[in-house]
Protein backbone atom coordinates (compact mmCIF):
# COMPACT_ATOMS: atom_id res chain seq x y z
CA UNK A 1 122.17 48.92 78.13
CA UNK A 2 121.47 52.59 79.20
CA UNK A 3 118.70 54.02 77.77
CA UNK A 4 119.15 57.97 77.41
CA UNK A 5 115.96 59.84 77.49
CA UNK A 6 114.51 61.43 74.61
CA UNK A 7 115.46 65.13 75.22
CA UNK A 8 112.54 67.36 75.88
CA UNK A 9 111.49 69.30 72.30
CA UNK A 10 110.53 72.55 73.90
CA UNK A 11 113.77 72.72 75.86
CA UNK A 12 115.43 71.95 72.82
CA UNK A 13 113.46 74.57 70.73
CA UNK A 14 114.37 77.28 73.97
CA UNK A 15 117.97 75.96 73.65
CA UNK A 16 117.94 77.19 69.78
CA UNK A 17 116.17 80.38 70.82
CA UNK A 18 118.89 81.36 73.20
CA UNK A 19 121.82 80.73 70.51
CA UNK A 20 119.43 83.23 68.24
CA UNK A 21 117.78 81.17 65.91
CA UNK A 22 115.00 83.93 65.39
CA UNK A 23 112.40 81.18 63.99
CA UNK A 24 112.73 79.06 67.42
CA UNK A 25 112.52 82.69 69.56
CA UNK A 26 109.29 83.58 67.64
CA UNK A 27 108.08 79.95 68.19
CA UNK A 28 109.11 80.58 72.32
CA UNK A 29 107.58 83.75 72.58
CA UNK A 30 103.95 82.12 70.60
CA UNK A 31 104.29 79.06 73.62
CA UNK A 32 105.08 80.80 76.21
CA UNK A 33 102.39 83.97 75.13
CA UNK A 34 99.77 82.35 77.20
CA UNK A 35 101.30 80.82 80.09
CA UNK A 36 102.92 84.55 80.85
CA UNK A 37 99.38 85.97 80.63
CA UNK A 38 97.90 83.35 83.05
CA UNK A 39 100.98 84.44 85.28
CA UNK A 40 100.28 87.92 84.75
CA UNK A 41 96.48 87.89 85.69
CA UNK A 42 97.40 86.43 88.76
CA UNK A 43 99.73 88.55 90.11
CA UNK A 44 98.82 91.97 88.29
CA UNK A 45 95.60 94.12 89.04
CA UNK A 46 92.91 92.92 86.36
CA UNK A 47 93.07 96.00 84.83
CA UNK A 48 97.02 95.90 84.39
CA UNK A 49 97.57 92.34 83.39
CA UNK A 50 97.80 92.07 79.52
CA UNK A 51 99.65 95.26 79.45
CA UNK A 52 101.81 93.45 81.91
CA UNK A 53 102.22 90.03 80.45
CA UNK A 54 103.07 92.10 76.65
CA UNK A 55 105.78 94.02 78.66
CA UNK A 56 106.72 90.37 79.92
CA UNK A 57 107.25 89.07 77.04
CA UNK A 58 108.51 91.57 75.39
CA UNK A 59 111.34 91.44 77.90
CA UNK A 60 111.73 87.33 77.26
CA UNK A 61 112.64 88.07 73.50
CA UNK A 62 114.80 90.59 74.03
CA UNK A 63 117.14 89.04 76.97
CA UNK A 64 116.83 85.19 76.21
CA UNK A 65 120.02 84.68 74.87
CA UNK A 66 121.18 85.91 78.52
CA UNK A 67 119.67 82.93 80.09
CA UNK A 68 122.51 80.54 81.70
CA UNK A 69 120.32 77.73 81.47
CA UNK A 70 116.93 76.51 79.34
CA UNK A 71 115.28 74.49 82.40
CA UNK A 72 115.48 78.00 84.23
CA UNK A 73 113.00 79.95 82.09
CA UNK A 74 110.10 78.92 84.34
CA UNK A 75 111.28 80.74 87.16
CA UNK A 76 113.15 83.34 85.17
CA UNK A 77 109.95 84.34 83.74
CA UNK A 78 108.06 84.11 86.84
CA UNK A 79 110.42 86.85 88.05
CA UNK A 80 110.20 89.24 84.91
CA UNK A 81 106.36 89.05 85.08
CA UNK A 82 106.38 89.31 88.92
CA UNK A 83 108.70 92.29 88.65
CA UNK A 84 106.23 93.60 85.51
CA UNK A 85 103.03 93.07 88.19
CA UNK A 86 104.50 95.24 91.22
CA UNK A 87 105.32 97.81 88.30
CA UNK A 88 101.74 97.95 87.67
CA UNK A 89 100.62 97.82 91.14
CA UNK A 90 102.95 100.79 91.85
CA UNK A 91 101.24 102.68 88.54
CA UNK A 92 97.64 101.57 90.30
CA UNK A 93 98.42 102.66 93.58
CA UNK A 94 99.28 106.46 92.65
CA UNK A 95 96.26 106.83 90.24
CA UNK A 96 93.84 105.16 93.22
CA UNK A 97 92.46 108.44 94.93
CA UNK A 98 92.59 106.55 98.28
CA UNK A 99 96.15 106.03 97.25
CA UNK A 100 96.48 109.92 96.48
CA UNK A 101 95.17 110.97 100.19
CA UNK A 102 97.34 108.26 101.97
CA UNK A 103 100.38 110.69 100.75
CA UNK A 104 101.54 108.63 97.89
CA UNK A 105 100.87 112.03 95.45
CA UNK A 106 102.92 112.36 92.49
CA UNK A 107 104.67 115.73 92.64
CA UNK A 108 102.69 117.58 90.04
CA UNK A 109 99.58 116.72 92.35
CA UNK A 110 97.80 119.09 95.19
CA UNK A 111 98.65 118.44 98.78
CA UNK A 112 96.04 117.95 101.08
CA UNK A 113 96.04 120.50 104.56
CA UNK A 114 98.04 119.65 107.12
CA UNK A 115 95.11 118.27 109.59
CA UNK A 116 94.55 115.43 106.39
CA UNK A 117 97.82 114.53 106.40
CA UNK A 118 98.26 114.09 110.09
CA UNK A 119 94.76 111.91 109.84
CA UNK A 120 95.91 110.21 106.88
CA UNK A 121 99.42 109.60 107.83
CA UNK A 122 97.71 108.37 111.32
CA UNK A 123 95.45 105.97 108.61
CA UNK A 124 98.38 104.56 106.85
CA UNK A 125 100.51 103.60 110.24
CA UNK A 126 97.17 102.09 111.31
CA UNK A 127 96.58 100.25 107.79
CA UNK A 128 100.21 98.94 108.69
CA UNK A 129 99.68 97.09 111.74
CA UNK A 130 96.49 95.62 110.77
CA UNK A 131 97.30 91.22 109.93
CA UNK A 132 97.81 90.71 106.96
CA UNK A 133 94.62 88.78 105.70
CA UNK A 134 92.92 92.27 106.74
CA UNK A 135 95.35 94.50 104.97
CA UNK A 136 95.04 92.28 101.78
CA UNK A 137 91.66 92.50 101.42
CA UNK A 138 91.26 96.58 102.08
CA UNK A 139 94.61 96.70 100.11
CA UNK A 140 92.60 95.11 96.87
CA UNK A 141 89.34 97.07 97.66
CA UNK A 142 89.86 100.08 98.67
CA UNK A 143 93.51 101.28 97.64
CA UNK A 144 93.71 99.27 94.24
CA UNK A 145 90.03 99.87 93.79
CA UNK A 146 89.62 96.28 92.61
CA UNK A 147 85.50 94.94 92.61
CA UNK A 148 84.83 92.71 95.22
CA UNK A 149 84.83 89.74 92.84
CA UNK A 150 88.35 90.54 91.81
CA UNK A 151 89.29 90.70 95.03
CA UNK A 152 87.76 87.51 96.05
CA UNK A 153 89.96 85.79 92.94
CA UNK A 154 93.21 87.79 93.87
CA UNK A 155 92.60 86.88 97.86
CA UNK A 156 91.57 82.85 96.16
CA UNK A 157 88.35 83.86 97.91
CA UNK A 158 85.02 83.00 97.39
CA UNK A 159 82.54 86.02 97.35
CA UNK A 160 80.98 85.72 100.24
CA UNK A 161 84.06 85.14 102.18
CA UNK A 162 85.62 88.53 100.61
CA UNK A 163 82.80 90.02 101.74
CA UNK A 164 82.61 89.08 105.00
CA UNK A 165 86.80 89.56 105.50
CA UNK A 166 86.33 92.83 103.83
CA UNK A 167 83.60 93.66 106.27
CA UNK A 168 85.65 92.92 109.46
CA UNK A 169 88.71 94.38 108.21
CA UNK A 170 86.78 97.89 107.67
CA UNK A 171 85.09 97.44 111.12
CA UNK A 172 88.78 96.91 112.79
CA UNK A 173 89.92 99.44 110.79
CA UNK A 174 87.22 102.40 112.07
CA UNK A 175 87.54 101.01 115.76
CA UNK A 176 91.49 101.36 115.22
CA UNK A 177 90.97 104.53 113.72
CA UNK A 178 87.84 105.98 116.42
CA UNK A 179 89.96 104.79 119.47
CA UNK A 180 93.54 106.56 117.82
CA UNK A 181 94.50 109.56 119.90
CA UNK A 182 95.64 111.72 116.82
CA UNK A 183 92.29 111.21 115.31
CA UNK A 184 90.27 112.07 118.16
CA UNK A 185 92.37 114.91 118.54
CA UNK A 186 91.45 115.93 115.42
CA UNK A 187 87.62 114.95 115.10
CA UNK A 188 87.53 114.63 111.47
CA UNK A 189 86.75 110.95 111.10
């Protein structure tokens, strides 16, 4: 005697959803409402993430009957609220004034002279070849303009840890930046 296992009710209540039963898709989107927001504030500047995880699942309801298979709207809507986060992280870093002197100026916006974007173009290719832990964390602080206890969560820091990383990544970053020909050359750090 085989035993068949009870199917799964919420794959069953997705499975109606997709064929457009609008109670089941209203009954999704109410389930899956909180999940998508923890998502979101995990991958989205703090600021960012409920605008984020609304635009998520605003996308969900729309394009669910598009879905090939129930069992893949975990990672489906991983993607759609990943792709919803770098949005917002794209949105953060042109408003960040950091952001606006590293060159990424929105073309209504006032350049900077020449010598600043030599430095700051000299800044950025520096920023670049930093590791990665130390980008991260000056990434979060300084360009994002995240708090230092936002950072710590988005890093899966504790404080004092942040601190200290942020600490040593701004001290590598000035000795970088102090030692750098171009910036020497132009003695405005």
């Amino acid at each position: 005697m085989d035993l068949v296992p009870d199917p799964d009710p919420e794959i069953l209540l997705i499975d109606r959803a997709r064929g457009g039963d609008a109670h089941a898709l209203a009954a999704v989107v109410a389930l899956w409402g909180p999940r998508v927001r923890r998502m979101a504030s995990r991958l989205c500047p703090v600021t960012e993430a409920l605008d984020a995880a609304q635009e998520s699942l605003l996308v969900l309801s729309t394009k669910l009957g598009g879905l090939r298979s129930s069992e893949a709207l975990v990672s489906w809507t991983f993607q759609i609220v990943r792709r919803q986060c770098q949005r917002a992280f794209s949105r953060v870093r042109r408003e960040t004034d950091l952001a606006r002197h590293l060159g990424f100026l929105a073309p209504d916006q006032e350049r900077s002279a020449p010598e600043d974007r030599l430095l700051l173009g000299e800044l950025a290719r520096i920023v670049a070849e930093l590791p990665e832990r130390d980008r991260a964390v000056l990434t979060c602080r300084d360009l994002e303009g995240l708090s230092l206890a936002e950072t710590a969560y988005r890093l899966g820091l504790g404080l004092a840890a942040a601190k200290s990383r942020l600490h040593r990544a701004r001290a590598t970053l000035r000795q970088r930046m102090v030692s750098s020909p171009l910036a020497r050359t132009l003695r405005r750090w």
